[in-house]
Protein backbone atom coordinates (compact mmCIF):
# COMPACT_ATOMS: atom_id res chain seq x y z
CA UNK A 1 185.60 -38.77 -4.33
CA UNK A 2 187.30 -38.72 -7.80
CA UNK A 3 184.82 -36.85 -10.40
CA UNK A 4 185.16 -37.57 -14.31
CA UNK A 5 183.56 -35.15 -16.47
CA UNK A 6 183.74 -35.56 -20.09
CA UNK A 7 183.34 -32.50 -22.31
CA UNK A 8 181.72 -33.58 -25.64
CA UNK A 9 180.95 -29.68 -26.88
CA UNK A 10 181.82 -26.07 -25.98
CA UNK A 11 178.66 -25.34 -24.17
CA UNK A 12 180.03 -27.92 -21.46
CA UNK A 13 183.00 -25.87 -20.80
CA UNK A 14 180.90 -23.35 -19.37
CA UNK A 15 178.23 -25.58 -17.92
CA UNK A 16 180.43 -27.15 -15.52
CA UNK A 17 182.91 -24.34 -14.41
CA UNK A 18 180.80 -23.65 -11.46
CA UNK A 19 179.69 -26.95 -10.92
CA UNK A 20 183.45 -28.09 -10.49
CA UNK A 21 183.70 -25.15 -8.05
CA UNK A 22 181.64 -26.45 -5.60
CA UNK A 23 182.44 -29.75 -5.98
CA UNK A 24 186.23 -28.92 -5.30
CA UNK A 25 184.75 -26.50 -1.98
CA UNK A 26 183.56 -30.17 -1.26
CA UNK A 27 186.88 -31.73 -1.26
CA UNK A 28 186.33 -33.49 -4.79
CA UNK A 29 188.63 -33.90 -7.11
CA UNK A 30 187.85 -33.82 -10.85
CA UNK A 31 189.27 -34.73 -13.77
CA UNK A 32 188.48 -34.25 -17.32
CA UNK A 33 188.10 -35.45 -21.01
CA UNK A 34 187.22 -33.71 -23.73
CA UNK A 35 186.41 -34.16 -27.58
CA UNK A 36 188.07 -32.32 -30.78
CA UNK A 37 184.63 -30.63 -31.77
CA UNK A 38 184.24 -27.03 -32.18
CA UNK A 39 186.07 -24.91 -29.84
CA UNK A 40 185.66 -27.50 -26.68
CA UNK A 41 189.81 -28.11 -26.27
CA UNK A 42 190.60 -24.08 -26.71
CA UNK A 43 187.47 -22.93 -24.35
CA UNK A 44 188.27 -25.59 -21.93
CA UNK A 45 192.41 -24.95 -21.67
CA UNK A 46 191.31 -20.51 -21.68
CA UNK A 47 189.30 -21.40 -18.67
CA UNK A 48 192.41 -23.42 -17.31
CA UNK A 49 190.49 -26.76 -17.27
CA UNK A 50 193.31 -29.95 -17.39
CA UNK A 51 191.57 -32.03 -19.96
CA UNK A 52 192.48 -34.98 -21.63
CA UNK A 53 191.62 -34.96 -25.52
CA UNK A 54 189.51 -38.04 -26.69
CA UNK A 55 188.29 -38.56 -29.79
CA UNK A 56 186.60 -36.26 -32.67
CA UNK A 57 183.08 -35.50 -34.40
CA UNK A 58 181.96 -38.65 -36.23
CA UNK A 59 180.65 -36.02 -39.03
CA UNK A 60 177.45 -36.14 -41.16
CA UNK A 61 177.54 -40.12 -41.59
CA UNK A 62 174.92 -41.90 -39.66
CA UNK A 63 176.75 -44.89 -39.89
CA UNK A 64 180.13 -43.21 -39.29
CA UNK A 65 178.68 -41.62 -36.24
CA UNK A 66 177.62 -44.78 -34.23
CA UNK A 67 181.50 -46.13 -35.08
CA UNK A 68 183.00 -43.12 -33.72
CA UNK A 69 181.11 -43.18 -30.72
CA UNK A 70 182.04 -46.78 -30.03
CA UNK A 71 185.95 -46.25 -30.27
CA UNK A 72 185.54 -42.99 -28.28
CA UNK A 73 184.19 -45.76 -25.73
CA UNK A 74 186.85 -47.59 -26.05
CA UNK A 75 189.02 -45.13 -25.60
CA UNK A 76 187.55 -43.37 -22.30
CA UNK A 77 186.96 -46.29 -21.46
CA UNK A 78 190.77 -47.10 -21.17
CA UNK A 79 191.15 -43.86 -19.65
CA UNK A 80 189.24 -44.29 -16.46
CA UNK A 81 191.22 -47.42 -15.98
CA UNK A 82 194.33 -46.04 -15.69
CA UNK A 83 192.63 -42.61 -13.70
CA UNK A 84 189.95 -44.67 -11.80
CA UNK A 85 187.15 -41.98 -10.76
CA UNK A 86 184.65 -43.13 -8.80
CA UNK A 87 181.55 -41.28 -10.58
CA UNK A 88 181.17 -40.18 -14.15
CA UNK A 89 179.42 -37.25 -15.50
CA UNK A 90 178.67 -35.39 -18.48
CA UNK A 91 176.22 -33.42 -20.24
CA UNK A 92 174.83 -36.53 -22.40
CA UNK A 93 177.78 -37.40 -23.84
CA UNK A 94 176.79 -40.75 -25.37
CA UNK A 95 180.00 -42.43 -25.37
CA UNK A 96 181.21 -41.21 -21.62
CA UNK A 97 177.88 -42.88 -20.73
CA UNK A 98 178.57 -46.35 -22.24
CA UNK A 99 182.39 -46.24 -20.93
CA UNK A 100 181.04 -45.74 -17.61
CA UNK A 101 178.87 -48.10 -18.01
CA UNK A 102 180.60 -51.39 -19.21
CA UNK A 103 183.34 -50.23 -15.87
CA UNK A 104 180.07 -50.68 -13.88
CA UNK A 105 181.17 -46.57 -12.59
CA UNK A 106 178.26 -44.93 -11.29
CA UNK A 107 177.12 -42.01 -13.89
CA UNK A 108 174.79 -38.82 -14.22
CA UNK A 109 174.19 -37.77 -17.32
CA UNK A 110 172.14 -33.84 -17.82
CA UNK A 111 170.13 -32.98 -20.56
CA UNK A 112 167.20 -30.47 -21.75
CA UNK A 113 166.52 -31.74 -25.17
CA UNK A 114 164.00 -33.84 -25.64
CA UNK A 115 164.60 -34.78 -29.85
CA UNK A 116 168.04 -35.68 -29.78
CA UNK A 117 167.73 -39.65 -30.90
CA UNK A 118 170.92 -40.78 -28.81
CA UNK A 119 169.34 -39.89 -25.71
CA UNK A 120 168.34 -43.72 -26.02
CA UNK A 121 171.98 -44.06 -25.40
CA UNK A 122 172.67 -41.94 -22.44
CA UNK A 123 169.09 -41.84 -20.47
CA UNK A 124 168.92 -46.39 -20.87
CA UNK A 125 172.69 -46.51 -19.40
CA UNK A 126 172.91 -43.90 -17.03
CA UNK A 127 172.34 -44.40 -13.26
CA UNK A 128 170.67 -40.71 -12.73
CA UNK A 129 169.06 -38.29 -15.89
CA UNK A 130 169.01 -34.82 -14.64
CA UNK A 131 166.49 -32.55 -16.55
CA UNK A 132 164.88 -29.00 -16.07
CA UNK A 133 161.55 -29.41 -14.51
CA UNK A 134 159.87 -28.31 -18.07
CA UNK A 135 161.33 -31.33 -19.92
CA UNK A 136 158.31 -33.41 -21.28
CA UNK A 137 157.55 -36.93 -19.14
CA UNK A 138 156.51 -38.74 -22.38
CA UNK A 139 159.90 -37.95 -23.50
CA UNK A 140 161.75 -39.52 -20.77
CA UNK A 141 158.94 -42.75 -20.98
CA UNK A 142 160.23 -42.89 -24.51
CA UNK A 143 163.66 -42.62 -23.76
CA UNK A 144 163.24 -45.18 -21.34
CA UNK A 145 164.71 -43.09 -18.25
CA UNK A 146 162.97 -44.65 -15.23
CA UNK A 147 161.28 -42.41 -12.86
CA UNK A 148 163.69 -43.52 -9.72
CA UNK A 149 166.74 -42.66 -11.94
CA UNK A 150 165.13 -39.22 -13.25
CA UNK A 151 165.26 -36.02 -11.28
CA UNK A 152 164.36 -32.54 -12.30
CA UNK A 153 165.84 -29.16 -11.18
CA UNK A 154 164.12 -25.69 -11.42
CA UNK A 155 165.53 -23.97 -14.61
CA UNK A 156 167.89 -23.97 -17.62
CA UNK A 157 170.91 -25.15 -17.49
CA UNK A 158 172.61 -21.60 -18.92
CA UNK A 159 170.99 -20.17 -15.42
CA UNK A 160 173.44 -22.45 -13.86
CA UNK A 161 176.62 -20.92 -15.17
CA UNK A 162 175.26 -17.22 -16.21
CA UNK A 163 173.34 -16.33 -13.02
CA UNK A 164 176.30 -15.05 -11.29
CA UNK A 165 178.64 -13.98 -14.47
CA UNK A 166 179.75 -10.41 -14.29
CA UNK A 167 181.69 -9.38 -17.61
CA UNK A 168 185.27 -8.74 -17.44
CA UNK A 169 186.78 -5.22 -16.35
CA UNK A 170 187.98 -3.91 -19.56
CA UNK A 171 186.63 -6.89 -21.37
CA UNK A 172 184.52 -6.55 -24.86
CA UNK A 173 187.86 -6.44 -27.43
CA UNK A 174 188.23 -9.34 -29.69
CA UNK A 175 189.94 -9.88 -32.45
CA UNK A 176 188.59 -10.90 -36.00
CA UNK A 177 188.56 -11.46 -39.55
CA UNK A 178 186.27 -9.92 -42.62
CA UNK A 179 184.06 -12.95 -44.27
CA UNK A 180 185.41 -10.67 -47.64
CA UNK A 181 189.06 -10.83 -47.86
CA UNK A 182 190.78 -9.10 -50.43
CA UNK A 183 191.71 -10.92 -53.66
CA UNK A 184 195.10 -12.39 -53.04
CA UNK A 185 195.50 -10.23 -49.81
CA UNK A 186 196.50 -12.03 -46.80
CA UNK A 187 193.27 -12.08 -44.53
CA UNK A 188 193.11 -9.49 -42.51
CA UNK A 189 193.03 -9.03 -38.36
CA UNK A 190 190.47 -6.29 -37.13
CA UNK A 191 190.79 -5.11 -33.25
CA UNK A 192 187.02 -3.94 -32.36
CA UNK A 193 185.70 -3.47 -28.60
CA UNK A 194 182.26 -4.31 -28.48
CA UNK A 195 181.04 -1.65 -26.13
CA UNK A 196 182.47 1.16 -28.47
CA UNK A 197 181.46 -0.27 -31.53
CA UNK A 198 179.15 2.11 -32.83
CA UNK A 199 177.49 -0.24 -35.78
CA UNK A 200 174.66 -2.72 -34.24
CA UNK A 201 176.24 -5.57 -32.97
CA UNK A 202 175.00 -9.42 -34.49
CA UNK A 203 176.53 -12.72 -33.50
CA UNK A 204 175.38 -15.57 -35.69
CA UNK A 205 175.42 -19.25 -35.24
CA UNK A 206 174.76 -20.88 -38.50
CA UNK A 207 172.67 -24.53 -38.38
CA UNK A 208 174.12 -27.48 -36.86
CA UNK A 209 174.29 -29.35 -40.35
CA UNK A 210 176.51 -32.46 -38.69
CA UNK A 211 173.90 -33.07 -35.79
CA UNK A 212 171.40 -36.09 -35.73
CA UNK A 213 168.87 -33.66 -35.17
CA UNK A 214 169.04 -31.16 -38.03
CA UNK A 215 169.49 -33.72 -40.62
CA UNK A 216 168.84 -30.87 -43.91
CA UNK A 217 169.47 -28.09 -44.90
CA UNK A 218 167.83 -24.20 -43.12
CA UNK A 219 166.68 -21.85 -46.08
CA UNK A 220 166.77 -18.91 -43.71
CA UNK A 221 170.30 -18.75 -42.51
CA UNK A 222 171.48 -17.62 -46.26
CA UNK A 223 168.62 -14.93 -46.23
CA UNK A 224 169.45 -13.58 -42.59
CA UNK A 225 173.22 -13.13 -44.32
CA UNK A 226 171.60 -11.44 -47.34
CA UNK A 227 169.51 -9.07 -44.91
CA UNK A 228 172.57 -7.77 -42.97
CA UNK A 229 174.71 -7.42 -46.19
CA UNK A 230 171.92 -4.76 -47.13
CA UNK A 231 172.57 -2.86 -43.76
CA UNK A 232 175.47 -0.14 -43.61
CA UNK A 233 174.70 0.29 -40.04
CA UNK A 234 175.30 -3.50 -38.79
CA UNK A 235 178.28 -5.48 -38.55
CA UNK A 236 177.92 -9.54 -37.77
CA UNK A 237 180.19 -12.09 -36.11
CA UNK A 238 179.79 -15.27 -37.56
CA UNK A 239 180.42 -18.44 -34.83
CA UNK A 240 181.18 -21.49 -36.95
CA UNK A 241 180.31 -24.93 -35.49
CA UNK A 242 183.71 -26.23 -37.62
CA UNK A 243 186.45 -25.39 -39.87
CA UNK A 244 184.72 -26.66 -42.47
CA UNK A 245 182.16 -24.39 -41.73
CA UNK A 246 184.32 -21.78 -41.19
CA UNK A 247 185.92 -22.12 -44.86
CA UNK A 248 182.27 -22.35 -46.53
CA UNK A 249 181.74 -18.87 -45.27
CA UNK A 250 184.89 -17.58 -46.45
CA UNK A 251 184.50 -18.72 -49.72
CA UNK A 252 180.53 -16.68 -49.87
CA UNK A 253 182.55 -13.70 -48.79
CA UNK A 254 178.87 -12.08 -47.44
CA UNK A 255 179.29 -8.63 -46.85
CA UNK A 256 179.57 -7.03 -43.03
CA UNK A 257 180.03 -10.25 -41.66
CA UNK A 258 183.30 -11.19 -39.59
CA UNK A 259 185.02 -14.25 -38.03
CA UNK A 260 186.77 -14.52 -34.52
CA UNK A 261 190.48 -15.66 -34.97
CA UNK A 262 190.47 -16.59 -31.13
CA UNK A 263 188.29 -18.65 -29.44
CA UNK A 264 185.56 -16.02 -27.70
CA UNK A 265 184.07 -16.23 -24.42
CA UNK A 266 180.45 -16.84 -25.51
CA UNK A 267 178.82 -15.21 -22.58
CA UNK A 268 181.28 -11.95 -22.53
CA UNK A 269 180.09 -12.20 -26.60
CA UNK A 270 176.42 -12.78 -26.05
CA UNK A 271 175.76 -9.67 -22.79
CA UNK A 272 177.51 -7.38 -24.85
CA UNK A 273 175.83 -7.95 -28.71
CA UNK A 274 172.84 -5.91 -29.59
CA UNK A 275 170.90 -9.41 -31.10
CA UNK A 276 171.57 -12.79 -31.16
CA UNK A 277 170.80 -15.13 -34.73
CA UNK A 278 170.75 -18.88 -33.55
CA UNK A 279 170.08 -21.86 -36.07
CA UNK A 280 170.57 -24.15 -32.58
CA UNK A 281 169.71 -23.60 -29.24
CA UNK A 282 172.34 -22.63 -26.13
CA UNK A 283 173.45 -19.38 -27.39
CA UNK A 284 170.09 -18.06 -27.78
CA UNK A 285 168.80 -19.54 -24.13
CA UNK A 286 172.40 -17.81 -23.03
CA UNK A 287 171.20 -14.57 -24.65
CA UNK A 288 167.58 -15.06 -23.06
CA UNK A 289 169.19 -15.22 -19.67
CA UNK A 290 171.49 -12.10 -19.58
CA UNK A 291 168.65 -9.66 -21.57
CA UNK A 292 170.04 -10.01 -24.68
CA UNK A 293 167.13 -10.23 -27.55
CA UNK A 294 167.47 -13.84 -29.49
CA UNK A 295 165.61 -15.07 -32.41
CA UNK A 296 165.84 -18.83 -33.71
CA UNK A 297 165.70 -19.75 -37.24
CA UNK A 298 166.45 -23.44 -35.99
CA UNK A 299 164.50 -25.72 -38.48
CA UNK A 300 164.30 -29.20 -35.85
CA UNK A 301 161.45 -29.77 -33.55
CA UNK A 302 161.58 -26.76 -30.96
CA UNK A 303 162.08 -28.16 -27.64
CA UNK A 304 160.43 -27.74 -24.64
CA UNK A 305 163.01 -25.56 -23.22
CA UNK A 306 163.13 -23.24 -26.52
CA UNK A 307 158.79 -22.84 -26.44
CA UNK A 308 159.39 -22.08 -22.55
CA UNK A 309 161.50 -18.97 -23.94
CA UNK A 310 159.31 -18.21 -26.54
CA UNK A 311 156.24 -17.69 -25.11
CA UNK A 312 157.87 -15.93 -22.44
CA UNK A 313 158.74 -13.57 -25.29
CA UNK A 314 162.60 -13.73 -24.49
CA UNK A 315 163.34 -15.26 -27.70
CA UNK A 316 162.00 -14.84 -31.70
CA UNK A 317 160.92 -17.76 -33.74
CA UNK A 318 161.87 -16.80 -37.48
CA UNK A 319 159.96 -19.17 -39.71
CA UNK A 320 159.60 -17.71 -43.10
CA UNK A 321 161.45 -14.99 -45.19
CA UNK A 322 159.33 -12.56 -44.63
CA UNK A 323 159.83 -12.95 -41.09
CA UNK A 324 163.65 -12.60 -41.75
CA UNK A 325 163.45 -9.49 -44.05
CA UNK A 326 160.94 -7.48 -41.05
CA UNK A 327 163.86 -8.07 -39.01
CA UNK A 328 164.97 -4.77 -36.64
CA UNK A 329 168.46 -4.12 -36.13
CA UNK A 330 169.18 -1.74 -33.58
CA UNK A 331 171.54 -1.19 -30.66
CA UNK A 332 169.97 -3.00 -27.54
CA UNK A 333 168.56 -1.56 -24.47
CA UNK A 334 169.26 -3.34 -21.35
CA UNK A 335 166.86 -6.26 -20.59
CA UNK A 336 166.38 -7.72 -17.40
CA UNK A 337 169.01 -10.79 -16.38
CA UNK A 338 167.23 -14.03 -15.41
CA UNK A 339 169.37 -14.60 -11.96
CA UNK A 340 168.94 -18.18 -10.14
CA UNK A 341 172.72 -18.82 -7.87
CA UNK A 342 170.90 -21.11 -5.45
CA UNK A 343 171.25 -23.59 -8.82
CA UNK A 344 174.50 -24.27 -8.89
CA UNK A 345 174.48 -25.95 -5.83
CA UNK A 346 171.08 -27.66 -6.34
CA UNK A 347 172.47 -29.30 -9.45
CA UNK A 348 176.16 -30.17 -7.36
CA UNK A 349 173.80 -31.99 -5.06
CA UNK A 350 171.80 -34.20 -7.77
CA UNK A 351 174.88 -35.00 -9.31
CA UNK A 352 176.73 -36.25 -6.41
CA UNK A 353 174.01 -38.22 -5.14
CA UNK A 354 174.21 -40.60 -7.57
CA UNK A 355 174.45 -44.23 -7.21
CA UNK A 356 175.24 -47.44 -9.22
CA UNK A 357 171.44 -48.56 -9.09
């Protein structure tokens, strides 16, 4: 069987490396797409994924949005003609899901949050909605996935792709820049290994501003910066969802606060950082899982997934600024890895079960 996956963000990159293992043990073969969002194409061709690049962000527009997702359609939709797969998957990628659709191509489409609007798209046109077993029923009734093309699985999706990640031999040096360049100095490239780094390690993933779901603007994230620039002892690498992004923080030049100028390896990044600073949701459930401490100052409706974590007390919900300001930072002690490999191959078996129904 011929597999399409489409690769709509970074996350997915990781999410489906072991997946494609087993389904190549199986005698699948896969093929891939991929969109020009965030660091998606360079994660996917560092892992040495063959992907095909489709399409871009549709950006902060509503309106501009639903276009873009139609001519992505379009334009995957033209490329499984000419590949021909014989099942389509993807981590709700909205417009891999109508593509496969309007070929009639069987599709599974994976997702564990429940207040993302386009999930009308993907959970109405798919032919099987895979979901952790915590994801909320009403939310699937409202989505209008039918219970015979819903099935669950026992965990979280970064258990899928962390519970048997080891980090590299030697790994833990990167490569970045200061957020506070010199005036009219070139900007400048710092060498640090993470497990000799002596300050307290922070990796921060400012708010998804672009998303459908985080539609204004988080308070918190400027005050989180503010805190660190008052600490000699901590030093922060900033993860930018864009360029634009990217040149917003250059141009606030906060104190002790760094940018990769490679594209990281966000697991290596997140087992080896002393605390994790999310405004979204993956890296901090990828911190949860290999004992890393997390806190969220996401500003959307928490999902099911996220309270899971937080009542578990593997992740921090930061909701005011005094909240922010009582913040600890400290060099980590080891926490305890949340370890699942039978899921891997549960999920490979929900996925390739499914049928055009």
């Amino acid at each position: 069987m011929k597999i399409w996956i489409d690769l709509s963000n970074s996350p997915h990159v990781l999410f489906f490396r072991p997946l494609v293992r087993v389904f190549r043990a199986r005698g699948h073969e896969v093929t891939f797409t991929a969109r020009d969002f965030a660091q998606t194409l360079p994660l996917a061709r560092k892992f040495g994924l063959e992907v095909t690049a489709i399409g871009r962000h549709g950006g902060a527009n509503r309106v501009v949005k639903v276009f873009n997702i139609l001519n992505r359609a379009v334009e995957l939709k033209n490329f499984a003609l000419r590949n021909r797969p014989d099942l389509a998957v993807s981590h709700n990628s909205y417009a891999h899901a109508l593509a496969a659709w309007r070929l009639g191509l069987p599709s599974a489409t994976l997702m564990d949050y429940e207040f993302q609007p386009a999930n009308h798209i993907s959970f109405r046109l798919a032919d099987r909605v895979i979901v952790p077993r915590v994801f909320p029923e009403e939310a699937l009734r409202r989505f209008h996935a039918a219970p015979e093309r819903t099935f669950r699985f026992d965990g979280l999706k970064e258990e899928i792709y962390l519970s048997e990640f080891e980090p590299a031999p030697g790994g833990g040096e990167i490569v970045i820049e200061p957020c506070e360049p010199r005036i009219g100095a070139p900007a400048e490239r710092v060498s640090i290994h993470l497990d000799r780094e002596p300050r307290t390690v922070v990796v921060l993933r400012p708010p998804p501003t672009m998303a459908a779901y985080h539609r204004f603007d988080n308070p918190l994230f400027p005050r989180v910066l503010d805190r660190i620039a008052q600490c000699k002892h901590v030093m922060a690498i900033l993860l930018p969802r864009t360029e634009a992004q990217a040149d917003d923080y250059r141009s606030m030049s906060p104190e002790r606060v760094f940018l990769p100028l490679d594209a990281l390896d966000g697991p290596e990044l997140m087992l080896r950082a002393d605390l994790v600073i999310s405004a979204g949701g993956t890296m901090n459930r990828e911190a949860a899982v290999l004992g890393t401490p997390a806190a969220t100052i996401f500003r959307g409706e928490i999902g099911a997934v996220d309270r899971w974590l937080i009542e578990q007390g593997k992740v921090k919900a930061l909701e005011s600024d005094v909240e922010v300001d009582a913040l600890e930072f400290r060099k980590k002690t080891p926490g305890q890895r949340m370890r699942q490999p039978a899921l891997v191959e549960q999920v490979a078996d929900l996925i390739l079960a499914t049928k055009r129904g």
